[in-house]
C-alpha atoms as a PDB file:
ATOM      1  CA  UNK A   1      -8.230  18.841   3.397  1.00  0.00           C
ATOM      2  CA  UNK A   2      -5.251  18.583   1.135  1.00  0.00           C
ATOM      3  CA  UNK A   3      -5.292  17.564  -2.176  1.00  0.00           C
ATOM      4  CA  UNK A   4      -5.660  13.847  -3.556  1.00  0.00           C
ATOM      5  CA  UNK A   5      -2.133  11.594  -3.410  1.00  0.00           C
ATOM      6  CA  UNK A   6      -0.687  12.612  -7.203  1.00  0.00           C
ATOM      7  CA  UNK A   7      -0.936  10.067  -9.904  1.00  0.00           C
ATOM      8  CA  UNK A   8       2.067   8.125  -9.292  1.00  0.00           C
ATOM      9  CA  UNK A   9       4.745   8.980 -12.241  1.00  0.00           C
ATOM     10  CA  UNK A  10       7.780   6.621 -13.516  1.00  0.00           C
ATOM     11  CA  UNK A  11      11.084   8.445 -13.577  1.00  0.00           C
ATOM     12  CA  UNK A  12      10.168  10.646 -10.924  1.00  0.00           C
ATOM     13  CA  UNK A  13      11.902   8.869  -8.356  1.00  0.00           C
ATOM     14  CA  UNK A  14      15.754   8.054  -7.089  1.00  0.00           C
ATOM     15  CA  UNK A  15      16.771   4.239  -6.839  1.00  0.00           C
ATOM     16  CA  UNK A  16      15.215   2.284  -3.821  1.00  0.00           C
ATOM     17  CA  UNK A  17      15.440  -1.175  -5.082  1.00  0.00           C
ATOM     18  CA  UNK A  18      18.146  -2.395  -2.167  1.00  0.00           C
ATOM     19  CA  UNK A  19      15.396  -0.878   0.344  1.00  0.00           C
ATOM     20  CA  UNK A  20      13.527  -3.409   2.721  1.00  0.00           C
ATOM     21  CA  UNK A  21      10.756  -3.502   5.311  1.00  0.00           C
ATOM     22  CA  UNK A  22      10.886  -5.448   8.439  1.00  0.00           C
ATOM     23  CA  UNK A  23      10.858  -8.898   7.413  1.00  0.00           C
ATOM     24  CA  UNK A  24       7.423  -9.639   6.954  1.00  0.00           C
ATOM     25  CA  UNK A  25       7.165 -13.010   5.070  1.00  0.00           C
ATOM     26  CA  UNK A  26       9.853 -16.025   4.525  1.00  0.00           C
ATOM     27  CA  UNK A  27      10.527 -16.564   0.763  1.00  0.00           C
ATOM     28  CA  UNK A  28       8.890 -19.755  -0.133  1.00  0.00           C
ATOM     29  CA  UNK A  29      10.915 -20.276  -3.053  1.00  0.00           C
ATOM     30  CA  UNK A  30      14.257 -18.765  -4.810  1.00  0.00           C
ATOM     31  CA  UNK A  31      12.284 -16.868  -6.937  1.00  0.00           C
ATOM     32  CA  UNK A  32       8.369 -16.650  -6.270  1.00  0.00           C
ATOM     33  CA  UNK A  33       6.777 -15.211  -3.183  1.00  0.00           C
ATOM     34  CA  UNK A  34       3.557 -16.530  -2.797  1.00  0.00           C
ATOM     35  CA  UNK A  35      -0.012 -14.629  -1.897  1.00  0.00           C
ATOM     36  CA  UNK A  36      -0.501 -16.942   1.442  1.00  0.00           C
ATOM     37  CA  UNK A  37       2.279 -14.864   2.870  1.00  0.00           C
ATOM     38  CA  UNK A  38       0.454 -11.870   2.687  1.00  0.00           C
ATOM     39  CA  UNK A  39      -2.781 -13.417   3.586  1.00  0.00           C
ATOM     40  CA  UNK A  40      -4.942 -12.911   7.354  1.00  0.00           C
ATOM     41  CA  UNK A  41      -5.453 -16.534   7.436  1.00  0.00           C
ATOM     42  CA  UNK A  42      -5.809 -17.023  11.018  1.00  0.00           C
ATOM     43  CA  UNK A  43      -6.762 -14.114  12.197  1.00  0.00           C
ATOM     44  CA  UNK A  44     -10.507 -14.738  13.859  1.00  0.00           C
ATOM     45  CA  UNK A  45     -12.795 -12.818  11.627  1.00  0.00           C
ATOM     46  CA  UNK A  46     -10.524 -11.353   8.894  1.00  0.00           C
ATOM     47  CA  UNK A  47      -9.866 -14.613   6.534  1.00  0.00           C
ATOM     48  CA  UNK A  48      -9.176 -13.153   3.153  1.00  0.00           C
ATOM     49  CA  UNK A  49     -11.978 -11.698   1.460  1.00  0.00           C
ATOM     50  CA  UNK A  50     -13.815 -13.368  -1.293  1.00  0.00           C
ATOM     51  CA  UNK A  51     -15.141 -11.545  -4.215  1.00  0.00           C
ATOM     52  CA  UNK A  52     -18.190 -11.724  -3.314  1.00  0.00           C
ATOM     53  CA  UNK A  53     -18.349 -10.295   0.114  1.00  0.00           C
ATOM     54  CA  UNK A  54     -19.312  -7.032   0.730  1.00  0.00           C
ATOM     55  CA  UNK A  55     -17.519  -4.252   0.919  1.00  0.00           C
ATOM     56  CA  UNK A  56     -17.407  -1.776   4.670  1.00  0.00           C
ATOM     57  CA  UNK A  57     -17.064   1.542   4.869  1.00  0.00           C
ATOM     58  CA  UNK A  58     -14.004   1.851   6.876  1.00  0.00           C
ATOM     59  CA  UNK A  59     -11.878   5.738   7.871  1.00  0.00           C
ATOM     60  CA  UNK A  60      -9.570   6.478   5.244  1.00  0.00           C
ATOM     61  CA  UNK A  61      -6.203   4.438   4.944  1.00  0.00           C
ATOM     62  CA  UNK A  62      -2.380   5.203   4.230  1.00  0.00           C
ATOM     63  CA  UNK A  63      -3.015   8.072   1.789  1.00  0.00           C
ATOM     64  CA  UNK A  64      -5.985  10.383   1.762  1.00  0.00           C
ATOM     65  CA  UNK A  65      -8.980  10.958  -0.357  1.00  0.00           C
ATOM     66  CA  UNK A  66      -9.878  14.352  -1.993  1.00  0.00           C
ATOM     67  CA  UNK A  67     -11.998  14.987   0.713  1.00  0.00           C
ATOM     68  CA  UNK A  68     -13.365  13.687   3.739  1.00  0.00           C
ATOM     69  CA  UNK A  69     -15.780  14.633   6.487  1.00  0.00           C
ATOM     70  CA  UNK A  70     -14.489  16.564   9.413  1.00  0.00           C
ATOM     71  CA  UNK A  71     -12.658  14.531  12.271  1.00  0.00           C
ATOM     72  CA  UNK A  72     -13.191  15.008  15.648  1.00  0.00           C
ATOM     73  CA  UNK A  73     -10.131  15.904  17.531  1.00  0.00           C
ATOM     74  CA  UNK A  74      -7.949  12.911  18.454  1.00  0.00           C
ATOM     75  CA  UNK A  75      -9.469  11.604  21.887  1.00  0.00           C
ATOM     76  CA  UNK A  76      -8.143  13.217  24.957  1.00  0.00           C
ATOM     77  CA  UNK A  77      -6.446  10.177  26.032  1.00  0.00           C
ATOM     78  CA  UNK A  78      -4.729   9.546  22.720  1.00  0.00           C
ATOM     79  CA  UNK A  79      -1.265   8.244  22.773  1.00  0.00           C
ATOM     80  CA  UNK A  80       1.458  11.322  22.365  1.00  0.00           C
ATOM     81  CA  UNK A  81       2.772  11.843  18.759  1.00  0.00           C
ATOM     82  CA  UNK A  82       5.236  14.399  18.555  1.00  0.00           C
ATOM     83  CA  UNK A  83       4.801  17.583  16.323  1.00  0.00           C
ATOM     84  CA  UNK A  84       6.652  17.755  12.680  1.00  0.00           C
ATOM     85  CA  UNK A  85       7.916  20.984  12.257  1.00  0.00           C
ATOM     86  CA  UNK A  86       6.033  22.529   9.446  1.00  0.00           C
ATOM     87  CA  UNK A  87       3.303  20.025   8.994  1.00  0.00           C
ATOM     88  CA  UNK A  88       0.647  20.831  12.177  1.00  0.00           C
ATOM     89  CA  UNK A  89      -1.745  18.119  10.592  1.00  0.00           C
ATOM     90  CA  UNK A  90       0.958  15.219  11.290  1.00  0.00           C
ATOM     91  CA  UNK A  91       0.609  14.478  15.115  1.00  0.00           C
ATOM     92  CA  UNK A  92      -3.443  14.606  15.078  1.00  0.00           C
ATOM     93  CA  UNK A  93      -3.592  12.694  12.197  1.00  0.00           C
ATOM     94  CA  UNK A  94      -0.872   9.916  14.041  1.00  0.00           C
ATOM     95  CA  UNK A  95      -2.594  10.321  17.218  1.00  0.00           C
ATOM     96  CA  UNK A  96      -6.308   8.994  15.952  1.00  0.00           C
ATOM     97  CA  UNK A  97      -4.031   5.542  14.469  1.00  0.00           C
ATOM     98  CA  UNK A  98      -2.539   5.526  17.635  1.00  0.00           C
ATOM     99  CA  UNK A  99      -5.790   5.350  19.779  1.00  0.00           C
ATOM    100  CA  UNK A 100      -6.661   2.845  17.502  1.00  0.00           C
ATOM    101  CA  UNK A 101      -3.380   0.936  17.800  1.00  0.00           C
ATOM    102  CA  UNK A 102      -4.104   0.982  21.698  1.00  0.00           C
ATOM    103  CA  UNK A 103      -7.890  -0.038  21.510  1.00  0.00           C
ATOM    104  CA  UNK A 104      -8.807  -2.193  18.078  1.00  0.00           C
ATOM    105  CA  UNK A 105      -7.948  -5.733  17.141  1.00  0.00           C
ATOM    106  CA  UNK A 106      -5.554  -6.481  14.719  1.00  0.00           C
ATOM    107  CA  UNK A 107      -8.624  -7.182  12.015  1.00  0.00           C
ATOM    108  CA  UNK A 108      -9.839  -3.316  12.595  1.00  0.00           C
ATOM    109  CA  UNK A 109      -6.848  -2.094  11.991  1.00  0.00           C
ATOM    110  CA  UNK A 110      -6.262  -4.051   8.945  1.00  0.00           C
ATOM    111  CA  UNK A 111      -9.691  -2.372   7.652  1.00  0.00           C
ATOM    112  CA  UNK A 112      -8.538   0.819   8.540  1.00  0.00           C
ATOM    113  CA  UNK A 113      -5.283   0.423   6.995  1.00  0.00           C
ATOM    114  CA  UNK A 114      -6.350  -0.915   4.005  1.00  0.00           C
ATOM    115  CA  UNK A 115      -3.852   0.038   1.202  1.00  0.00           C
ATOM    116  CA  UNK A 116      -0.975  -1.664   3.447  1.00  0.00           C
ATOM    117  CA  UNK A 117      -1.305  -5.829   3.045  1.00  0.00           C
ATOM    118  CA  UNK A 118      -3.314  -7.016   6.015  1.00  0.00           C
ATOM    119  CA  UNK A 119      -0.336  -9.469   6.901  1.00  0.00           C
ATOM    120  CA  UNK A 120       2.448  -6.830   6.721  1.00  0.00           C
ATOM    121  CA  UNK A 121       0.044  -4.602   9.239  1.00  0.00           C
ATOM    122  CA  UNK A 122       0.220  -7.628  11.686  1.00  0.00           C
ATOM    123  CA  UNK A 123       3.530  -7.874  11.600  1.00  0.00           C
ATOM    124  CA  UNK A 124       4.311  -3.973  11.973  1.00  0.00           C
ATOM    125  CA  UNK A 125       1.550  -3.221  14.429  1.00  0.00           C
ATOM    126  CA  UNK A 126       2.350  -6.129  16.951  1.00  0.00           C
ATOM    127  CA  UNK A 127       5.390  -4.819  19.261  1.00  0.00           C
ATOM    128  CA  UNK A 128       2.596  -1.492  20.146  1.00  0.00           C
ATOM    129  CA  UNK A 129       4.667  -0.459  22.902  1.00  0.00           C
ATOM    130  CA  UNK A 130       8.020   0.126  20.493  1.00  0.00           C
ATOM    131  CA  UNK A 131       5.718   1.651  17.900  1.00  0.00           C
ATOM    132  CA  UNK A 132       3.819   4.702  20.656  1.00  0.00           C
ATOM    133  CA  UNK A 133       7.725   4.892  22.086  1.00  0.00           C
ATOM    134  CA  UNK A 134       8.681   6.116  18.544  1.00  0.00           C
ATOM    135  CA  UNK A 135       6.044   8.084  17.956  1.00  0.00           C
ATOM    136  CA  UNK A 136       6.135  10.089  20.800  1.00  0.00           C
ATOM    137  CA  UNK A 137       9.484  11.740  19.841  1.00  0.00           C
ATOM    138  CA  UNK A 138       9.654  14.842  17.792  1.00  0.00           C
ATOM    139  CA  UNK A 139       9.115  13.805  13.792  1.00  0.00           C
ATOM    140  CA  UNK A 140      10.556  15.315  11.009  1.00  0.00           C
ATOM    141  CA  UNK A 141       9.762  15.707   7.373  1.00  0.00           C
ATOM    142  CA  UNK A 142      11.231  14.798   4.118  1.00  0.00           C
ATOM    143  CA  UNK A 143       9.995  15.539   0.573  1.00  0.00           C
ATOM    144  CA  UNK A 144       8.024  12.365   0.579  1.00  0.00           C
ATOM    145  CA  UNK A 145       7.740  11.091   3.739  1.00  0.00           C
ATOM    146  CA  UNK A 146       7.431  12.299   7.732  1.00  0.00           C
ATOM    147  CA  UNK A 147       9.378  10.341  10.397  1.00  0.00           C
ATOM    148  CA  UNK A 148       9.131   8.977  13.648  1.00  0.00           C
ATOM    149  CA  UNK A 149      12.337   7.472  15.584  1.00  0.00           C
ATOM    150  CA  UNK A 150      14.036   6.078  18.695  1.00  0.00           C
ATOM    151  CA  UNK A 151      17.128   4.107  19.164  1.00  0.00           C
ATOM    152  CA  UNK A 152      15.091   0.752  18.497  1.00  0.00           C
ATOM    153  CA  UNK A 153      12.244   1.496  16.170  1.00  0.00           C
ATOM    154  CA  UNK A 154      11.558   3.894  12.869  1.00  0.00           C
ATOM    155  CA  UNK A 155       7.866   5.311  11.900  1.00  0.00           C
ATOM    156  CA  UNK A 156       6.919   6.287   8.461  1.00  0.00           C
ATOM    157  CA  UNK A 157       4.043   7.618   6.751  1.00  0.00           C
ATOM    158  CA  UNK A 158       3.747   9.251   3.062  1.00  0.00           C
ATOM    159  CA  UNK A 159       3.401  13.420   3.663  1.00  0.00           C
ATOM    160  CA  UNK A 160       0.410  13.525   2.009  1.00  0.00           C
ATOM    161  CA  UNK A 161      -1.448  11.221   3.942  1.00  0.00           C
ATOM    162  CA  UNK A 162      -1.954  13.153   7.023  1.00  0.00           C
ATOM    163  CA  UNK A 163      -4.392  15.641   4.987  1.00  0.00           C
ATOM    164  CA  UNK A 164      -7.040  13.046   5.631  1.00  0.00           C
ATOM    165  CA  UNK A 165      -6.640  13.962   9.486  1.00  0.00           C
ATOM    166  CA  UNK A 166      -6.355   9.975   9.916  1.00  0.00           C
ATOM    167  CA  UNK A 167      -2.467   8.302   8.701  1.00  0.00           C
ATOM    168  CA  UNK A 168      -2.121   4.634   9.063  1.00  0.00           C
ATOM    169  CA  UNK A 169       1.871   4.085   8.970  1.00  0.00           C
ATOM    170  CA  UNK A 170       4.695   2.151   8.330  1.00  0.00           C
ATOM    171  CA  UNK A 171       6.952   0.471  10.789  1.00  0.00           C
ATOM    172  CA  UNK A 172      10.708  -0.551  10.129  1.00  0.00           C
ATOM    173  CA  UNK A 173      13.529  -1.917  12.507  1.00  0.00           C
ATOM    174  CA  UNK A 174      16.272   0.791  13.562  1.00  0.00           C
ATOM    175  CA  UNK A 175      18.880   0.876  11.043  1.00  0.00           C
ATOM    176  CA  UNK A 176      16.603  -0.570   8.198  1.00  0.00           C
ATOM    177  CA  UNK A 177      15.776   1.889   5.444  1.00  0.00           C
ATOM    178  CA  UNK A 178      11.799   2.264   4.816  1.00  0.00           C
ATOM    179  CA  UNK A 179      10.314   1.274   1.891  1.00  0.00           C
ATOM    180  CA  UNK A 180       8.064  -1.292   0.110  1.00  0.00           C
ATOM    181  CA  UNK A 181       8.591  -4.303  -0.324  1.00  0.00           C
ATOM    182  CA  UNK A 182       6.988  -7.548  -2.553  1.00  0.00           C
ATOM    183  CA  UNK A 183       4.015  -7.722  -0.550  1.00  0.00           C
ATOM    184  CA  UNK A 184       3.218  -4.110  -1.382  1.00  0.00           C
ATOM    185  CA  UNK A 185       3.316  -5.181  -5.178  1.00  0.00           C
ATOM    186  CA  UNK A 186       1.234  -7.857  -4.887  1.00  0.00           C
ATOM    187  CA  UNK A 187      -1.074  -5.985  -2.768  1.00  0.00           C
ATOM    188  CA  UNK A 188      -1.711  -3.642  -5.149  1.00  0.00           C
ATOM    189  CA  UNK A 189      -2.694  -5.943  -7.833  1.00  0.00           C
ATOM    190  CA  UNK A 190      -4.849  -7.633  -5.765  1.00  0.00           C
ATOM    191  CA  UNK A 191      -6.714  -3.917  -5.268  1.00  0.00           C
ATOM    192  CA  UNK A 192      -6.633  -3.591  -8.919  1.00  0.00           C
ATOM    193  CA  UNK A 193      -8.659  -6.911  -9.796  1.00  0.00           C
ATOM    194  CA  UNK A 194     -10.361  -6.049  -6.778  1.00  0.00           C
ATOM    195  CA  UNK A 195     -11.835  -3.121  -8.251  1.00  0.00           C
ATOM    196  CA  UNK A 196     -12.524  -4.981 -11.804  1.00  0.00           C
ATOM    197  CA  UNK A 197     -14.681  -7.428 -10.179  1.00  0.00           C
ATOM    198  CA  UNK A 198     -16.793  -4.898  -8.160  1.00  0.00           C
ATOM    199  CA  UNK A 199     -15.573  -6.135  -5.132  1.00  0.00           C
ATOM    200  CA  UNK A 200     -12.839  -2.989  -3.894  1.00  0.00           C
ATOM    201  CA  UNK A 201     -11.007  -3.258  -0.647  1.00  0.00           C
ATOM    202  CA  UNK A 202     -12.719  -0.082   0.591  1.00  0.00           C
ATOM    203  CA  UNK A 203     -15.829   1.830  -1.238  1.00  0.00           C
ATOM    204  CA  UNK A 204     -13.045   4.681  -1.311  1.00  0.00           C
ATOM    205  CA  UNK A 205     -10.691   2.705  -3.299  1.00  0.00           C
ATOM    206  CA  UNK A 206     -11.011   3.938  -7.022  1.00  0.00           C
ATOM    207  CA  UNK A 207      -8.640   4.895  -9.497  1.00  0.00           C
ATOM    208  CA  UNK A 208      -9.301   8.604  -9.991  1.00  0.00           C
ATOM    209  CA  UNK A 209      -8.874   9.081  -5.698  1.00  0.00           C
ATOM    210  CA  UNK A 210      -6.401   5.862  -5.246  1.00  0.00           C
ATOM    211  CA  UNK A 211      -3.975   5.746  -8.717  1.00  0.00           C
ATOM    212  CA  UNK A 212      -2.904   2.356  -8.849  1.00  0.00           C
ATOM    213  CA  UNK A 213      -1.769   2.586 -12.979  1.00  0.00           C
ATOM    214  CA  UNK A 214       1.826   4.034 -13.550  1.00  0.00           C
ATOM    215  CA  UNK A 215       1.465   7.788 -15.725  1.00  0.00           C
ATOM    216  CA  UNK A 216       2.462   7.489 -19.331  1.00  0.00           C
ATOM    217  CA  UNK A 217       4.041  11.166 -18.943  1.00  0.00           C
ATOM    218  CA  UNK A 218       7.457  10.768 -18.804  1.00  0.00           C
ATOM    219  CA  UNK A 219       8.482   7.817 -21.086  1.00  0.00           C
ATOM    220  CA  UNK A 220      10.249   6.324 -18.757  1.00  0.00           C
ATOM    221  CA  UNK A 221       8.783   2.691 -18.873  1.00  0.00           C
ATOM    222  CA  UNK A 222      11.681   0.077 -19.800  1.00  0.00           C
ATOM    223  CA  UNK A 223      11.462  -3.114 -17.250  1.00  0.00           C
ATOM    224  CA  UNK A 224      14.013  -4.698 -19.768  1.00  0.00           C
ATOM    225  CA  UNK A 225      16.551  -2.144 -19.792  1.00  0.00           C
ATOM    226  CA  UNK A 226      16.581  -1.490 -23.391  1.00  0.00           C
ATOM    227  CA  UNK A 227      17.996   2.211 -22.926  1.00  0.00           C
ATOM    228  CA  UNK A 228      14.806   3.544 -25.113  1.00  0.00           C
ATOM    229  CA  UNK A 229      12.124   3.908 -22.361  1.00  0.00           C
ATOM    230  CA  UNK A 230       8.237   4.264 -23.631  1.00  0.00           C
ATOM    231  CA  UNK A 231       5.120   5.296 -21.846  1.00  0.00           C
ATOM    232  CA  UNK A 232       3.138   3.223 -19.371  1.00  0.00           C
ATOM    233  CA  UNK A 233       1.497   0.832 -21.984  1.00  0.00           C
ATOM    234  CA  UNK A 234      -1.524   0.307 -19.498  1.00  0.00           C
ATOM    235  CA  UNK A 235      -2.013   4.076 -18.699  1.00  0.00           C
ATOM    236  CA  UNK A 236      -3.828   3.849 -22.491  1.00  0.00           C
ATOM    237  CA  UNK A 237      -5.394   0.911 -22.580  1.00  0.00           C
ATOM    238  CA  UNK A 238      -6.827   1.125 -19.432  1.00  0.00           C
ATOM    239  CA  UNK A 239     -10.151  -1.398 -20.122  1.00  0.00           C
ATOM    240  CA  UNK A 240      -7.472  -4.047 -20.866  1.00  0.00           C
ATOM    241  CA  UNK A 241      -9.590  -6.608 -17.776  1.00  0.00           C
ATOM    242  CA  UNK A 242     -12.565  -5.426 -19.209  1.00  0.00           C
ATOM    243  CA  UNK A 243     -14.933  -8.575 -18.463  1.00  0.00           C
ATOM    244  CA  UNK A 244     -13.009 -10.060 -15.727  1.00  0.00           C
ATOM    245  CA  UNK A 245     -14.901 -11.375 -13.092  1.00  0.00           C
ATOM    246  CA  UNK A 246     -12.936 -13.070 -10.600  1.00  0.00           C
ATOM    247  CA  UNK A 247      -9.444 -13.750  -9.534  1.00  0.00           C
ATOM    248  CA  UNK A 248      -7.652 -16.336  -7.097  1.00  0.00           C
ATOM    249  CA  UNK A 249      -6.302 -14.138  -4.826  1.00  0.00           C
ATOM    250  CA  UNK A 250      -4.785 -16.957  -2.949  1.00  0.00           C
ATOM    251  CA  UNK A 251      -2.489 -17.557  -6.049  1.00  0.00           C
ATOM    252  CA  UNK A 252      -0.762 -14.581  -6.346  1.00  0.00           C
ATOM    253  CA  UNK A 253       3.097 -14.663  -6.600  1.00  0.00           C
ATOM    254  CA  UNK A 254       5.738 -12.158  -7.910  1.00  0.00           C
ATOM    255  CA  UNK A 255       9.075 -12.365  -9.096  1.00  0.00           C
ATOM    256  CA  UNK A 256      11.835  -9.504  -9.190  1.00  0.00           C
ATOM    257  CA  UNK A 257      13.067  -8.146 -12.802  1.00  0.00           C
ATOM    258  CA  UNK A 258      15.648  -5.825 -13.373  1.00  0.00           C
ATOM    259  CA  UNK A 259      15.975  -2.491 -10.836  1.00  0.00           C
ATOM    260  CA  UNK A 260      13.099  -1.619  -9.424  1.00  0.00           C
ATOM    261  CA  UNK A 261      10.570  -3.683 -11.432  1.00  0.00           C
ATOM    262  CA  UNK A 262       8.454  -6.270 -10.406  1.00  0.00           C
ATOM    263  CA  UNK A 263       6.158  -9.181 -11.955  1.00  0.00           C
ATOM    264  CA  UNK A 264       2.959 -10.394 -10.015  1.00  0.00           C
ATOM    265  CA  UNK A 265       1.384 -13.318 -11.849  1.00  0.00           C
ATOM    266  CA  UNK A 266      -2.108 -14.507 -10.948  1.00  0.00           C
ATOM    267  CA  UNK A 267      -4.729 -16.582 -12.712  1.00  0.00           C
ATOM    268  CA  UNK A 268      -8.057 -14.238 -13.647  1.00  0.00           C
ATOM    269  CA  UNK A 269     -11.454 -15.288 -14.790  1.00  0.00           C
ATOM    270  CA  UNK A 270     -13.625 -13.659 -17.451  1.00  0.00           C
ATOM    271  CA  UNK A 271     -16.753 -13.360 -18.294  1.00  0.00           C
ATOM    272  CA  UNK A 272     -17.072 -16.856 -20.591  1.00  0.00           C
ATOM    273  CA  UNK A 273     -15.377 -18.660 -18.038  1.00  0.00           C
ATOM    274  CA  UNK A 274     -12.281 -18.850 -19.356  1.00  0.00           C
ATOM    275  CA  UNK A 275      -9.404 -18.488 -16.723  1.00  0.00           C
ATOM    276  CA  UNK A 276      -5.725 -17.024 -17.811  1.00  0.00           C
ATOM    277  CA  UNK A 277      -2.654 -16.500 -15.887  1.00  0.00           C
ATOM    278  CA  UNK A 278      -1.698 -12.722 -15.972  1.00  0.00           C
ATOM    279  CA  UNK A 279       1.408 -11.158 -15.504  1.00  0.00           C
ATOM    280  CA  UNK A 280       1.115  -7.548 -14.359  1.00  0.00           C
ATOM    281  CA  UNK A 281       4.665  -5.294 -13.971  1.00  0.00           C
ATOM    282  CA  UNK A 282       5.290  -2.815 -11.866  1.00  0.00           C
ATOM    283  CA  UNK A 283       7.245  -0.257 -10.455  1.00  0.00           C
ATOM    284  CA  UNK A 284       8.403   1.060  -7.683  1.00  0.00           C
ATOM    285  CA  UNK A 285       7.685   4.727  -7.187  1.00  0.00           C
ATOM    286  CA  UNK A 286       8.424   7.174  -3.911  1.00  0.00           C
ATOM    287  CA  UNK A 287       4.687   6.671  -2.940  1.00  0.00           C
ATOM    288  CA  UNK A 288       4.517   3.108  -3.461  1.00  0.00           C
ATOM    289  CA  UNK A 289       3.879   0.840  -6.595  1.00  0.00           C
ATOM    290  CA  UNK A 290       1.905   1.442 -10.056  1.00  0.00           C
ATOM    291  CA  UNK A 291       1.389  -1.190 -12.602  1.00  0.00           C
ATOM    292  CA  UNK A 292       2.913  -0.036 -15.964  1.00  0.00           C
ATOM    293  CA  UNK A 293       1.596  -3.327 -18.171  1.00  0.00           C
ATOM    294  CA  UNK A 294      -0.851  -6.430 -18.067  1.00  0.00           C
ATOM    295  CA  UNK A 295       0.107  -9.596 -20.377  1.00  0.00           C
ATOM    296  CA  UNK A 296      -2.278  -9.917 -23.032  1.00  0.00           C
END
């Protein structure tokens, strides 16, 4: 296996604020996008996890571990992924989501997948035929990312994901440029707390395999646009939730700042019982987002 996805690092990206998914959720206001759009309500046996349910073992998700056990080989009747030139490790790793495309419900694949929000995997797994009709042509590879495309339908997954031998991807309209989106903010906050209250998304989802918290190293922090960027304030003061013990993850909402910042507000509990709205920013980074400050 590969190494670990690298901490995620602020300045080492290019622009990709004007970048959208497939439209995965209506805007429910001007400014706010709200948590129910990124919720599984409805979906029989996946309603959104409480804090207090327990946590399943699921096969790793969008970006790999350190290490995992060995994989069987995809199954014989997989569907056909085709081969990235240079990376050998793509199509297998493709071909064992695809089986599970073809065979699972939309709730096991939402387990599987667990680092993308369960609603945008709904909405990007449901056309399957478009998505094995992409993925069978040949892929090719970029510094971040390895692609999959037809005249209709574009297939994404981050390079280093395929070193756990299992690669849950992104799907995108032709013509629309991949990315992430507000969901993917808010989804990461919600792993965050979901880590503080003991409850993580997957038993796999910790900090030192999983970094959610932007790197200090470079200063390039500055959501304002001052011009004088700092480091990640919360890389340091990492215990800043110490004592929280629940959130309402149905109350999440986010609101875009300047470039490729984000805010994602959402009322946490603590240990006396006192409950505080928090404001956590982000940013968006080549392998997804990293929260660079909480609100006090």
């Amino acid at each position: 296996m590969e190494r670990a996805r690298p901490k995620s690092r602020v300045g080492e990206r290019k622009t990709q604020r004007d970048r959208r998914a497939l439209p995965i959720c209506l805007a429910v206001a001007a400014v706010f996008l709200l948590a129910g759009c990124d919720s599984v309500s409805g979906i029989p046996g996946d309603e959104p996890r409480s804090v207090a349910a327990p946590v399943r073992t699921t096969p790793p998700a969008a970006i790999p571990a350190p290490a995992t056990a060995t994989l069987a080989p995809p199954p014989a009747d997989a569907p056909p992924v085709g081969a990235v030139a240079g990376v050998p490790e793509a199509a297998p790793a493709l071909q064992r989501w695809a089986a599970d495309l073809r065979s699972k419900t939309v709730a096991e694949l939402q387990d599987r997948c667990w680092s993308i929000p369960p609603k945008s995997a709904q909405d990007m797994y449901a056309d399957e035929a478009a998505v094995l009709a992409a993925l069978a042509k040949p892929g090719t590879a970029a510094k971040n990312t390895l692609t999959w495309k037809d005249s209709e339908t574009t297939v994404t997954v981050e390079r280093d994901a395929v070193a756990s031998g299992y690669a849950c991807p992104r799907v995108f309209a032709a013509g629309t440029e991949p990315g992430y989106d507000d969901a993917d903010a808010r989804h990461t906050v919600r792993r965050y707390l979901s880590r503080f209250v003991g409850t993580p998304l997957d038993p796999a989802d910790t900090e030192g395999d999983y970094p959610l918290v932007c790197s200090a190293s470079p200063a390039a922090w500055d959501p304002t646009g001052t011009g004088k960027p700092v480091p990640a304030p919360l890389f340091n003061n990492p215990g800043r939730l110490t004592g929280t013990t629940k959130f309402a993850d149905q109350q999440i909402s986010s609101e875009r700042l300047r470039g490729d910042y984000i805010a994602v507000t959402v009322p946490v509990t603590n240990s006396s019982s006192v409950t505080q709205t928090r404001t956590f920013t982000l940013v968006e980074q080549p392998e997804g987002y990293c929260i660079g400050d909480v609100s006090p």
